[in-house]
Protein backbone atom coordinates (compact mmCIF):
# COMPACT_ATOMS: atom_id res chain seq x y z
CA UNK A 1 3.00 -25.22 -1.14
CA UNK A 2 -0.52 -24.72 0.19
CA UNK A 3 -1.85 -23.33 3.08
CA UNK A 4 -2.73 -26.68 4.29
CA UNK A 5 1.04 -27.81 3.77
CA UNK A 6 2.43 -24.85 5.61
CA UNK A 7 0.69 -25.31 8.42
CA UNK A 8 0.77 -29.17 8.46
CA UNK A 9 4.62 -28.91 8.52
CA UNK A 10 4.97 -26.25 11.39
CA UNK A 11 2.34 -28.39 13.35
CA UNK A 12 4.88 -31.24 12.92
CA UNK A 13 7.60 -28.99 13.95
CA UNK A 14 9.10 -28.77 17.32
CA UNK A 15 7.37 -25.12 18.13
CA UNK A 16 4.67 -25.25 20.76
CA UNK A 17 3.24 -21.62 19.78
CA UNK A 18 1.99 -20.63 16.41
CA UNK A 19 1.08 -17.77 15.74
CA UNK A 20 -1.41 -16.37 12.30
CA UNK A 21 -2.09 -13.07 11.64
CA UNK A 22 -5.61 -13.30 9.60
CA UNK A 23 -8.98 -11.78 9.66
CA UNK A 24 -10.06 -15.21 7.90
CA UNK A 25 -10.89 -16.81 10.79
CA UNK A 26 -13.70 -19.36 9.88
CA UNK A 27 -10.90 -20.58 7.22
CA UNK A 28 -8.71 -21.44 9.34
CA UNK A 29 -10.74 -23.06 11.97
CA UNK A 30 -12.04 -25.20 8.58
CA UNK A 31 -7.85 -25.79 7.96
CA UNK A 32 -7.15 -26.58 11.42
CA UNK A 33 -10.22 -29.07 11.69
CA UNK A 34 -9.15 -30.63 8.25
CA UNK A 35 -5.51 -31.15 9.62
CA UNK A 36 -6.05 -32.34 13.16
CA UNK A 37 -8.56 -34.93 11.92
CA UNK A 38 -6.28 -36.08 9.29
CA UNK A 39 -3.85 -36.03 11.30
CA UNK A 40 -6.21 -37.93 14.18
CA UNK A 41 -5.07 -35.00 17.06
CA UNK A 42 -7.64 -33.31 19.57
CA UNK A 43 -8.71 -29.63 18.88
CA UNK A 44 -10.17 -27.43 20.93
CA UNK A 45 -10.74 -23.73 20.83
CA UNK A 46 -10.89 -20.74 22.75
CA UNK A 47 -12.70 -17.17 22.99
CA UNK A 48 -13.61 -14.60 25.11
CA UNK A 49 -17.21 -15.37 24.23
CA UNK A 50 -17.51 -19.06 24.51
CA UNK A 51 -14.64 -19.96 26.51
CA UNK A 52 -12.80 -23.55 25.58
CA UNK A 53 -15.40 -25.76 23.34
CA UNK A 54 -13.56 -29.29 22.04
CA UNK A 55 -13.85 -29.09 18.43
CA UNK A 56 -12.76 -32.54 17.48
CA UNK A 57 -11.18 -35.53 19.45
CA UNK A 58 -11.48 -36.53 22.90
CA UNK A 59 -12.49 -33.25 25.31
CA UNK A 60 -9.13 -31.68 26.50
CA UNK A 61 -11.20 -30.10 29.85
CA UNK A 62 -14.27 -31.89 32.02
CA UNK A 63 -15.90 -29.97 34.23
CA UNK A 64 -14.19 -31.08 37.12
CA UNK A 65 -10.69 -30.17 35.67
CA UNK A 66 -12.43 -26.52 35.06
CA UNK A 67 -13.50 -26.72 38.97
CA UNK A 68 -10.32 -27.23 40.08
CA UNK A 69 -8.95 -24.19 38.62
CA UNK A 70 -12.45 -22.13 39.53
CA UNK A 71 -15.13 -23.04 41.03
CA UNK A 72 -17.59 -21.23 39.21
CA UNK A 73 -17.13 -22.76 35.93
CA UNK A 74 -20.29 -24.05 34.50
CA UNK A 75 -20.94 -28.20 34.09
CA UNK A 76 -21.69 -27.00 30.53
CA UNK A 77 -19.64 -28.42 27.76
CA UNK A 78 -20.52 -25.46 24.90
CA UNK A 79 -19.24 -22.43 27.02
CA UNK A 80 -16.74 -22.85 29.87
CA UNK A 81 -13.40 -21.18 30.95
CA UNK A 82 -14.56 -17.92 29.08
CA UNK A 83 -11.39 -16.04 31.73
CA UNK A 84 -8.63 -16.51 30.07
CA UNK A 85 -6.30 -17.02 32.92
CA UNK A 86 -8.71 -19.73 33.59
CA UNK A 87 -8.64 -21.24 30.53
CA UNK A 88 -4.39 -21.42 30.75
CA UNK A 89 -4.55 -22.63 34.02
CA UNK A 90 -7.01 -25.40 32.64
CA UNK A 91 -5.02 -26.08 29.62
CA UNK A 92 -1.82 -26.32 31.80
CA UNK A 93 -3.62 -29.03 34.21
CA UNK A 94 -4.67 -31.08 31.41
CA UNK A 95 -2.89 -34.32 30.53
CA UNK A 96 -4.60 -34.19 26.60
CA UNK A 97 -2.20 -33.41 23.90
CA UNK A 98 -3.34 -31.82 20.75
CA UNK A 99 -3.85 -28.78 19.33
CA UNK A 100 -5.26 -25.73 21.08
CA UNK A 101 -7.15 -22.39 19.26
CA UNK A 102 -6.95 -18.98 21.17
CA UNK A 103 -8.74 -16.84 19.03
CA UNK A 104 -7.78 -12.59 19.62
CA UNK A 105 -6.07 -13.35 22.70
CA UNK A 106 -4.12 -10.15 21.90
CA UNK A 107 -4.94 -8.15 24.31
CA UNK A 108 -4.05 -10.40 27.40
CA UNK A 109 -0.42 -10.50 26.73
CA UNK A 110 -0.50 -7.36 28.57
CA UNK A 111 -0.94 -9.65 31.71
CA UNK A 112 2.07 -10.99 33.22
CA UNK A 113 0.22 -14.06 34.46
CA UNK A 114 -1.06 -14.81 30.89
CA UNK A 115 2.26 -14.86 29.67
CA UNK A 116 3.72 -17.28 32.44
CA UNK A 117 0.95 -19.77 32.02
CA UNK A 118 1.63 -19.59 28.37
CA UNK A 119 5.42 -19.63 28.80
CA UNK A 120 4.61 -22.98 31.32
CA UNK A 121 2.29 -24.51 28.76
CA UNK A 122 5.32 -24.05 25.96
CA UNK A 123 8.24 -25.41 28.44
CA UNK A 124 6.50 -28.65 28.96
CA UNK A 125 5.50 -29.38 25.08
CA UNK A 126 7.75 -32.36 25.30
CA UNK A 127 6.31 -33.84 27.82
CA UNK A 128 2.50 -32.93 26.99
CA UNK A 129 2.57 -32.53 23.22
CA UNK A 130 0.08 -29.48 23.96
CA UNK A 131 0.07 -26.66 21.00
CA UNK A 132 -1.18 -23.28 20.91
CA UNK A 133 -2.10 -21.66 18.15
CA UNK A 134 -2.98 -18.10 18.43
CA UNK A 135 -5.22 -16.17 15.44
CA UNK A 136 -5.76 -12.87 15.37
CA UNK A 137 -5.69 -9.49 13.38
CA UNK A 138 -2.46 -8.05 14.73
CA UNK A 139 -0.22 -10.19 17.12
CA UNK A 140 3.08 -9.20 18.95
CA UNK A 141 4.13 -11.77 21.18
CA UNK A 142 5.89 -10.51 24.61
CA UNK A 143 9.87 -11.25 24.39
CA UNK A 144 9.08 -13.93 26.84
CA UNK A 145 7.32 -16.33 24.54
CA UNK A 146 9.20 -15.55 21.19
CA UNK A 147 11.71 -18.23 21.19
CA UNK A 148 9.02 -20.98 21.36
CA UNK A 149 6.81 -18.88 18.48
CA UNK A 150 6.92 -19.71 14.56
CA UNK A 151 4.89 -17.77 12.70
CA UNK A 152 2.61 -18.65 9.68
CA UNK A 153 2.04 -16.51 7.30
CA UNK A 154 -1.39 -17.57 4.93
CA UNK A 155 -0.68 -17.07 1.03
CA UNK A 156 -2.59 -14.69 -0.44
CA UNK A 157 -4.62 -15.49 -3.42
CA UNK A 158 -2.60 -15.91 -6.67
CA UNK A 159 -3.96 -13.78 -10.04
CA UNK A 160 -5.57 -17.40 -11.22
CA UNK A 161 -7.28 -17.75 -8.17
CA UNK A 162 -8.78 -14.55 -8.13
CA UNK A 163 -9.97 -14.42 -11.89
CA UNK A 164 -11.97 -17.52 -10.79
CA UNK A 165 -13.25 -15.84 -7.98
CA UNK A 166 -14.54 -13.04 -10.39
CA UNK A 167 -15.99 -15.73 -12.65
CA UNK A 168 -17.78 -17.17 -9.70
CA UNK A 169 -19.41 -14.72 -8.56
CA UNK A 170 -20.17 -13.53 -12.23
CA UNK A 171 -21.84 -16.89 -12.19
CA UNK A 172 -23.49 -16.59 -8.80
CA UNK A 173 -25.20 -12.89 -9.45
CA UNK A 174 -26.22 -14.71 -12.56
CA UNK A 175 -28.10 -17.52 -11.61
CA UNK A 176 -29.83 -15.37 -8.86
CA UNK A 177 -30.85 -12.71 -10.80
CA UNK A 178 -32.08 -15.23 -13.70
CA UNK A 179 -29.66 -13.41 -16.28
CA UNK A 180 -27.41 -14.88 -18.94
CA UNK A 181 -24.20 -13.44 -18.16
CA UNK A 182 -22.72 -10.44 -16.20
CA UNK A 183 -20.95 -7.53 -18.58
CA UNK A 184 -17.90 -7.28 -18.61
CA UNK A 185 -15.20 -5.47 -20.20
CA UNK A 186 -11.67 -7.82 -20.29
CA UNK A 187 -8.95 -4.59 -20.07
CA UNK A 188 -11.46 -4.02 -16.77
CA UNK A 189 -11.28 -7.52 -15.76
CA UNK A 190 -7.95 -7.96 -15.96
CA UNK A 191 -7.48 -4.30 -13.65
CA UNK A 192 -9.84 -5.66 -11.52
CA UNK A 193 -7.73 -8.63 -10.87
CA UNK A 194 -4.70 -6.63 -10.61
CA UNK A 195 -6.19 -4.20 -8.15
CA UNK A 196 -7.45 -7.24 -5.91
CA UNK A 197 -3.68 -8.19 -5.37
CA UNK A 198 -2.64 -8.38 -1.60
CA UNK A 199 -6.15 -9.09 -0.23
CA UNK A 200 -7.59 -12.32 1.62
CA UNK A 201 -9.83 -14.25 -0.06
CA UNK A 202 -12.94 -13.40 2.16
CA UNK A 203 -12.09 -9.60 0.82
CA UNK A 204 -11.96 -10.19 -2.30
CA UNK A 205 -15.00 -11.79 -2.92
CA UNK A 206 -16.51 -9.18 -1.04
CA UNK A 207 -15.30 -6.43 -3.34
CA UNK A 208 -15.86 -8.02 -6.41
CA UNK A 209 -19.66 -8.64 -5.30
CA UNK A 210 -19.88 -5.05 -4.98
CA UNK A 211 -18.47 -4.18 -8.39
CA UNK A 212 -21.07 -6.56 -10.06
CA UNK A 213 -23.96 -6.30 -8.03
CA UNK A 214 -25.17 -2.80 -8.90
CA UNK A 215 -25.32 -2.69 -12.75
CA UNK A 216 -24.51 -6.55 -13.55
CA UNK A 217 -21.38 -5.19 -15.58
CA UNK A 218 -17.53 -5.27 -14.71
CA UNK A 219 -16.52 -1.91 -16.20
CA UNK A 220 -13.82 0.74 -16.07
CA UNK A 221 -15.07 2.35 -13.23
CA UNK A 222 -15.40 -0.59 -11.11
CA UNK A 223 -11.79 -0.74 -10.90
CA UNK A 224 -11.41 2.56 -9.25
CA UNK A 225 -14.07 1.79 -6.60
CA UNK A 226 -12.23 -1.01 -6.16
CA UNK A 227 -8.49 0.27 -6.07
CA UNK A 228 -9.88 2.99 -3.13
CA UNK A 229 -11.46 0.52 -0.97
CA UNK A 230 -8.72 -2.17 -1.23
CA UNK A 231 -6.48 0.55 0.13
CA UNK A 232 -8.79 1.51 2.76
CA UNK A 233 -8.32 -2.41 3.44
CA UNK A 234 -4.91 -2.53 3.48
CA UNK A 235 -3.02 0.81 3.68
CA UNK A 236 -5.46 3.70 5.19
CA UNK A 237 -3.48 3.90 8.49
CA UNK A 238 -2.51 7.74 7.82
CA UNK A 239 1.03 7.13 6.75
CA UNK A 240 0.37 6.50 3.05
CA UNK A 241 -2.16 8.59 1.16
CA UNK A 242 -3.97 7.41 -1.93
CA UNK A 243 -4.17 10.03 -4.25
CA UNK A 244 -7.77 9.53 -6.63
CA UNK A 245 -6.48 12.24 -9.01
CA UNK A 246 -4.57 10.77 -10.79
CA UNK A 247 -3.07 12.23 -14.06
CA UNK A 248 -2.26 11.53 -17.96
CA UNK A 249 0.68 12.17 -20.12
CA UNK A 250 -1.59 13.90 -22.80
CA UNK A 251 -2.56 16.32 -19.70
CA UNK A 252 1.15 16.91 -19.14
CA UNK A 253 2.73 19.83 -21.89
CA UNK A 254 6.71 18.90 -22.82
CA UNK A 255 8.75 16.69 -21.03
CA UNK A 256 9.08 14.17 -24.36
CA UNK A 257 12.04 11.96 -22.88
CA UNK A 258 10.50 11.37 -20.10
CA UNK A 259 7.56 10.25 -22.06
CA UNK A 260 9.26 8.50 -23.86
CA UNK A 261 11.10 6.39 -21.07
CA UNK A 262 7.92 5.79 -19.14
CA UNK A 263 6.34 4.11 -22.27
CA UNK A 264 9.51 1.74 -23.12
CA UNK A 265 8.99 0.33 -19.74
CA UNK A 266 5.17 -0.24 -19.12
CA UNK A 267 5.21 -4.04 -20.49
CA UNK A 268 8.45 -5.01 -18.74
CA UNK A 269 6.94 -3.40 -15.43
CA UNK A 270 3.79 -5.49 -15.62
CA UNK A 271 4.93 -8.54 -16.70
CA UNK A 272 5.51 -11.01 -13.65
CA UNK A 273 8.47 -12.71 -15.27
CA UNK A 274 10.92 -9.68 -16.01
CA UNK A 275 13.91 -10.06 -14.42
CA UNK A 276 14.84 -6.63 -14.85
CA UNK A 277 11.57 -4.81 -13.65
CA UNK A 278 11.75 -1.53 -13.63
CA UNK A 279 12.41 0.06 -10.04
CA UNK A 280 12.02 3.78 -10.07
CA UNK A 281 12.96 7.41 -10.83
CA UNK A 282 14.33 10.59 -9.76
CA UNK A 283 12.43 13.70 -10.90
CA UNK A 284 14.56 16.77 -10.17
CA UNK A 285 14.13 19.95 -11.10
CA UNK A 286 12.46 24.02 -10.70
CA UNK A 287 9.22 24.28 -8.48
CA UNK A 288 6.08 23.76 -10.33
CA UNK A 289 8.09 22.59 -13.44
CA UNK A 290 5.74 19.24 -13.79
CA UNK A 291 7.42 16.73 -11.19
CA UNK A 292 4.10 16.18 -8.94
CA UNK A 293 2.15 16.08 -12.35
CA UNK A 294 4.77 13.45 -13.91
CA UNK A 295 4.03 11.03 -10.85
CA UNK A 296 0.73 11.28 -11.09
CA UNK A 297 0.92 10.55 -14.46
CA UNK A 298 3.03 7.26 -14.15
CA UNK A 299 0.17 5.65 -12.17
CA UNK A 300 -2.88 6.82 -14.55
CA UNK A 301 -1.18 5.62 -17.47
CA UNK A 302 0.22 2.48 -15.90
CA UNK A 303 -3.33 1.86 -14.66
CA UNK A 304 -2.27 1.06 -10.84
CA UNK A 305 -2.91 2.72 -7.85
CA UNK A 306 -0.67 5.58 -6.47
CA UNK A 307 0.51 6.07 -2.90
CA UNK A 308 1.92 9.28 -1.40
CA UNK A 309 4.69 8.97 1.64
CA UNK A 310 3.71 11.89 3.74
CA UNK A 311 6.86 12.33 5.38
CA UNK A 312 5.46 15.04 8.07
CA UNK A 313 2.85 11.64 9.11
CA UNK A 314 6.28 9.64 9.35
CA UNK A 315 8.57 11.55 11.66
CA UNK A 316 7.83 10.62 15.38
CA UNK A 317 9.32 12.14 18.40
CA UNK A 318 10.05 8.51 20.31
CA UNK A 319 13.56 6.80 19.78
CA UNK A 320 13.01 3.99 16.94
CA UNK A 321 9.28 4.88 15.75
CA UNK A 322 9.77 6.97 12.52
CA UNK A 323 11.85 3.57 11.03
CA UNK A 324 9.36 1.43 12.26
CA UNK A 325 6.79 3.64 10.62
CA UNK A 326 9.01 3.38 7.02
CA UNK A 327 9.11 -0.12 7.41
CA UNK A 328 5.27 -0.17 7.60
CA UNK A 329 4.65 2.45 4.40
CA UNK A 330 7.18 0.20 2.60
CA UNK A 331 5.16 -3.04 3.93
CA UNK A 332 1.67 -1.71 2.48
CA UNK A 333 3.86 -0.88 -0.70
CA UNK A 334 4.44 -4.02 -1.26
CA UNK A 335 0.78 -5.08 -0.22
CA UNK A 336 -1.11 -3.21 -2.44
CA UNK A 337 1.90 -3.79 -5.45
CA UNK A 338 1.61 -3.19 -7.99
CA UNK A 339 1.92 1.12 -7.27
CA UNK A 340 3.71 3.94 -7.80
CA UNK A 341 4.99 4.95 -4.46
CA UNK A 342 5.37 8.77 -4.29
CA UNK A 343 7.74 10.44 -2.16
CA UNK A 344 7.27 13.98 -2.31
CA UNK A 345 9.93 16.33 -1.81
CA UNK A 346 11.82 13.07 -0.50
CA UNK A 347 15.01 15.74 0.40
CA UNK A 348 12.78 16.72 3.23
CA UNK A 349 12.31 12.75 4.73
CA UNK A 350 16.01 11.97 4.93
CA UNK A 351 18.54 14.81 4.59
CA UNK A 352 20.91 13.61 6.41
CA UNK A 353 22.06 16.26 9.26
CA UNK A 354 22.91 16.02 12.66
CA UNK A 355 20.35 17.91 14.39
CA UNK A 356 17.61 14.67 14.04
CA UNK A 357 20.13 12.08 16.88
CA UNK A 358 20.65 10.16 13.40
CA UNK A 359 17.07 9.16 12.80
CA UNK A 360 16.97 10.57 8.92
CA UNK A 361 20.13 7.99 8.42
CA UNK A 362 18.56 5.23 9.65
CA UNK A 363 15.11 6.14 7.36
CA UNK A 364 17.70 6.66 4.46
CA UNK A 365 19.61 3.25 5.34
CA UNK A 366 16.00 1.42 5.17
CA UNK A 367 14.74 3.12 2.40
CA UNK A 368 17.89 1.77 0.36
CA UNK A 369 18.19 -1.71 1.78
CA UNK A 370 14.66 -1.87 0.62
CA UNK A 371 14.96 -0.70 -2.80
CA UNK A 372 18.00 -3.26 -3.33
CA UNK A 373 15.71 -6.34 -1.75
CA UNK A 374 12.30 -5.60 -2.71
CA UNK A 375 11.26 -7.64 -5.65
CA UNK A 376 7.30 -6.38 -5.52
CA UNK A 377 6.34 -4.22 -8.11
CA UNK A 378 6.23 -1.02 -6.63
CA UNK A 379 7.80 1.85 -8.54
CA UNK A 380 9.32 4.72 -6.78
CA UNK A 381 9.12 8.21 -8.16
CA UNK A 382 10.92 10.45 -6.09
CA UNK A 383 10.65 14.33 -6.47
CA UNK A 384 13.06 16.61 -5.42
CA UNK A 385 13.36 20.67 -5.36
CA UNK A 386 16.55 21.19 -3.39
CA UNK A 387 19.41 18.28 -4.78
CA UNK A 388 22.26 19.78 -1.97
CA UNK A 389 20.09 18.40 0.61
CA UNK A 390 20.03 14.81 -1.34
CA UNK A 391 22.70 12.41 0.03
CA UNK A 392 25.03 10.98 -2.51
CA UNK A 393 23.89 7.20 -1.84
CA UNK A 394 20.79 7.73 -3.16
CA UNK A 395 21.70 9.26 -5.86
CA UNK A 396 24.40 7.28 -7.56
CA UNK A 397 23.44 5.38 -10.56
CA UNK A 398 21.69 1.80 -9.46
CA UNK A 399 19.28 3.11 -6.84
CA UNK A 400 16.95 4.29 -9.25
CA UNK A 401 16.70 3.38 -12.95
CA UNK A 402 17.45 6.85 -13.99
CA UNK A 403 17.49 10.76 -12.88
CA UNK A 404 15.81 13.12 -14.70
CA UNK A 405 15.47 17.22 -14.74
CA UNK A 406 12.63 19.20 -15.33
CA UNK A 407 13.58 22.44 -16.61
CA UNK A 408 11.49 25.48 -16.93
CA UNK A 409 9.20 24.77 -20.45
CA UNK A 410 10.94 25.34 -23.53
CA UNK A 411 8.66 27.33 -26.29
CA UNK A 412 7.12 24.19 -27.90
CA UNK A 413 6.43 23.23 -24.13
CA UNK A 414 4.61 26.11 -23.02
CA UNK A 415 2.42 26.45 -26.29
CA UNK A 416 1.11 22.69 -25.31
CA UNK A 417 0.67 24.54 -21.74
CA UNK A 418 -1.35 26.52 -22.33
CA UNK A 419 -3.38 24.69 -25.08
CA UNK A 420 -4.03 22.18 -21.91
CA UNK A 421 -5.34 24.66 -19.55
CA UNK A 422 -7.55 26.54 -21.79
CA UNK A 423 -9.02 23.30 -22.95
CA UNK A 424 -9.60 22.29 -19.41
CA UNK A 425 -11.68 25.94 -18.82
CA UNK A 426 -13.37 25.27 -22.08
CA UNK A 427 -11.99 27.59 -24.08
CA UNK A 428 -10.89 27.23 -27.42
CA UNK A 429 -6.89 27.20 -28.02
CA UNK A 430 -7.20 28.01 -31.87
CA UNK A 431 -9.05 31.64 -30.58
CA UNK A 432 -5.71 32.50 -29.33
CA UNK A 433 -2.25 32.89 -30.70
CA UNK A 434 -0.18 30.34 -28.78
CA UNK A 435 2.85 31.34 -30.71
CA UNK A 436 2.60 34.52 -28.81
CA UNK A 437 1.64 33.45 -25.83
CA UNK A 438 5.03 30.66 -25.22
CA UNK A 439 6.59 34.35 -26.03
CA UNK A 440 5.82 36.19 -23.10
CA UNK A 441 5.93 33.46 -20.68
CA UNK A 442 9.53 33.22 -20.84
CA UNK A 443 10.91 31.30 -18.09
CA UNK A 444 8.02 30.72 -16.81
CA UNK A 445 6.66 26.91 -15.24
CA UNK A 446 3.88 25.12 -16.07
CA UNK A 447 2.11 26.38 -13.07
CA UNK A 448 2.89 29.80 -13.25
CA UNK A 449 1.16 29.53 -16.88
CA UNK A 450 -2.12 27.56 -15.27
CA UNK A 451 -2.11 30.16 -12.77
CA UNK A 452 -2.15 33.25 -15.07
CA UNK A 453 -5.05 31.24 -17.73
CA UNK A 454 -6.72 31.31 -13.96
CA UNK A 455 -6.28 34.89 -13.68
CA UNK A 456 -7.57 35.67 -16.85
CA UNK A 457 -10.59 34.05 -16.04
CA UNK A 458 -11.44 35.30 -12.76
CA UNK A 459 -10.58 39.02 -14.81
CA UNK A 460 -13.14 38.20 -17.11
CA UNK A 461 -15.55 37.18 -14.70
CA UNK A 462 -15.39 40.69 -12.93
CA UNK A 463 -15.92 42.97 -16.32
CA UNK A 464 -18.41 40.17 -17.64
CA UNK A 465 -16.14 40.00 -20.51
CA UNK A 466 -14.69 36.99 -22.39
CA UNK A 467 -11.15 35.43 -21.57
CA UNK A 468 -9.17 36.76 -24.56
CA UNK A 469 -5.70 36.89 -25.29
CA UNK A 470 -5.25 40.71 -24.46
CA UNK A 471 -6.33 39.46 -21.02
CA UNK A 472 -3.73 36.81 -20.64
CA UNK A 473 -1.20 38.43 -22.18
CA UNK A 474 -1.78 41.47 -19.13
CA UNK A 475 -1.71 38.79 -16.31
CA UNK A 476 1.72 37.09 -18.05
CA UNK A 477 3.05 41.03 -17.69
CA UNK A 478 1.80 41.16 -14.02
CA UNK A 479 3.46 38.27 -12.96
CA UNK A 480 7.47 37.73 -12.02
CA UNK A 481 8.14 34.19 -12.28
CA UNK A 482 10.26 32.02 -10.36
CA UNK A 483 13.26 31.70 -12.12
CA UNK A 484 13.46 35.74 -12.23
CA UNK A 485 12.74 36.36 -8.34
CA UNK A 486 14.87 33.40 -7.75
CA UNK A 487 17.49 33.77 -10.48
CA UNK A 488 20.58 32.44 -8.93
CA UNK A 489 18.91 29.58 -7.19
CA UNK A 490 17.32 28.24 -10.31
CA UNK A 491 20.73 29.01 -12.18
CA UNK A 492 23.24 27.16 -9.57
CA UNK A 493 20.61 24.35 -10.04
CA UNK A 494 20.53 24.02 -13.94
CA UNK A 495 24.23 24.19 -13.36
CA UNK A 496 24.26 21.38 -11.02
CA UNK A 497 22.12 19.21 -13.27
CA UNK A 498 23.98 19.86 -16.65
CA UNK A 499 25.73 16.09 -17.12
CA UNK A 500 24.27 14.48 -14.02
CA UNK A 501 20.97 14.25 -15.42
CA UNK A 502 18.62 12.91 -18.35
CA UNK A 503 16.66 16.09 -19.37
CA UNK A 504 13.00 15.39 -18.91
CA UNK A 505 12.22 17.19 -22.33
């Protein structure tokens, strides 16, 4: 059904309050006018700016029904009652049914007569056929008024609907600037549509002006202006993080299976009609093995946005908040779907002690009732260092598609390593023997090798010398790794993972 439909049903209904969360205001005002004159029904509106003004129908409030709830209340039918207890007090003295506007009263639920007037207004529907209809950005009705409340909740625009939008305004830049046609690339078009997913309709026009207006094109990097400032739109409220650097699996050295998964499943995670969509993955394994890198790299070849759940932001010392706050991160999830969702070091979010009065539980118990309900696409990569801190329901087999562990580099591995990060410094991997090089670095990770190509580098850079491979090879020597200074940690946990796990590579 339509907007229109929605709200001509719950106008029919028995509620006297409705209540729309929107920042489209003017659209709705045009919905509500089309409906009440349709359905021949009085509507009047209310601000803080220009009081009650009778939009269509006979006038709910003369001036002398506004003097008899104050008697300063001008004769003057565009701007009266701008107080809104006056404005209640006016609507409850009124004999006029139809429908009436309150635009951001928000903030005046805080009063306690507001929210008897309103709860007054509501109790004698049936005898006054009076409706409120409240619009705002954010609404949370007092636990007075909720039982006489229905909600509506405005559709966002569908893919269709937005890919004419684009083609509109393509159009309208056209004709203004006198041009044939705006560029554009399709794979960007089609991104662009994808990354305008979970926005109004006012927003989205406004962002895809932007991408065409300065260069008349629609082009790769449209999209990413795009995908940042429709998250600023819908998800910059601190809990989530949208990560810009985002990775590929060509910057990524080993982890083949992995690979290989991810690429099975990019078609059947993009296409709208899957019924088995793919839902997530575990990514276990040594510090600085790849995990963070393999996220990253789900979103940049998957073309979507990725999300990071901070789960330090999360936490909150007062009883109830930190769940309230996952519902919320999983809320803009589903918003600005389709994502990766990233939590980091997720052990740390929901171990499930007893020194927290229970809260991790409860995170845990919403975290999995969402991942079994949520039918968005938003895929969850979850990395882990530390699996004795996991708890066992999340990581049985149908929480997430699969679990995988990312060992230390294998030889082939660390030879693509390091061919990566000396091609990132610019400097030629066929100058050094990489055979030689996955030698030495023994058991190390992929980020001990970036760090010691670093090394090198700032080495060279002090004797105004050349990075070479004697230079590398003396900062591999320098260096303990990991799995030697924490031998039995990183042993008990390839233990752990032998026959629980896919191996990544």
């Amino acid at each position: 059904m339509t907007d229109r439909d929605d709200l001509r049903l719950l106008i029919a209904g028995g509620f006297p309050l409705i209540t729309i969360e929107s920042c489209e205001e003017p659209r709705i005002i045009g919905l509500l006018r089309t409906l009440a004159d349709g359905l021949d029904v009085s509507l009047a509106r209310w601000s803080v700016t220009d009081g009650l003004v009778t939009l269509l129908g006979a006038d709910f409030f003369s001036a002398e029904q506004l003097r008899l709830v104050d008697d300063s209340a001008p004769a003057a039918n565009s701007k009266r009652a701008s107080d809104p207890e006056t404005a209640l007090r006016a609507i409850r003295g009124s004999r006029q049914p139809g429908l009436i506007l309150l635009l951001d009263f928000h903030p005046f639920f805080d009063n306690p007569v507001h929210v008897r007037l309103i709860k007054e207004i509501a109790q004698d529907y049936e005898v006054r056929h009076q409706k409120l209809i409240f619009v705002s950005h954010a609404l949370r009705l007092p636990e007075e008024l909720k039982s006489f409340a229905v909600a509506c909740d405005l559709a966002l625009p569908t893919a269709i609907e937005l890919s004419r939008m684009v083609a509109e305004e393509a159009e309208l830049w056209a004709a203004r600037g006198g041009k044939t046609k705006v560029r554009a690339e399709a794979a960007a078009v089609s991104a662009l549509v994808n990354n305008l997913g979970g926005l109004s309709r006012t927003d989205a026009r406004r962002l895809i002006r932007n991408a065409i207006r300065d260069d008349g094109a629609i082009t790769r990097s449209d999209v990413s202006a795009v995908s940042a400032a429709r998250y600023a739109l819908l998800g910059g409220d601190g809990l989530l993080s949208f990560e810009f650097d985002t990775a590929n699996l060509d910057d990524i050295g080993g982890l083949h299976r992995l690979k290989h998964w991810l690429g099975e499943r990019h078609v059947a995670f993009k296409d709208s009609t899957a019924i088995d969509r793919p839902r997530g993955l575990m990514l276990l394994g040594v510090q600085g093995g790849g995990k963070s890198l393999a996220a990253k790299a789900v979103a940049g070849v998957w073309n979507i946005p990725l999300l990071r759940l901070d789960f330090g932001v999360l936490y909150n010392k007062y009883f109830g908040e930190t769940e309230s706050n996952m519902r919320k991160v999983l809320a803009s999830a589903e918003v600005l779907a389709p994502c990766v969702l990233w939590c980091d070091e997720i052990e740390k979010g929901i171990a499930t002690g007893d020194n927290d009065n229970g809260t991790s539980k409860r995170v845990l118990a919403t975290l999995l009732t969402w991942m079994a309900e949520n039918h968005r696409p938003v895929f969850v990569v979850a990395t882990a260092n530390n699996i004795a801190d996991l708890p066992p329901e999340l990581l049985r087999k149908g929480r997430m598609d699969e679990i995988f562990f990312v060992d230390l580099p294998n030889a082939e591995a660390r030879k693509e390593i390091f061919a990566i990060h000396l091609k990132r410094r610019a400097l030629a991997p066929a100058h050094f023997n990489l055979d030689t090089l996955a030698t030495r670095s023994e058991g190390f990770s992929g980020a001990e090798i970036e760090q010691a190509v670093v090394s090198a580098r700032y080495a060279a850079q002090a004797r105004e010398v050349t990075v070479d491979e004697s230079l590398l090879l003396a900062q591999l020597a320098a260096t303990q790794p990991l799995s030697s200074v924490m031998a039995e940690q990183v042993a008990a946990l390839r233990s752990w993972a032998s026959g629980r796990t896919v191996a990544a590579d």
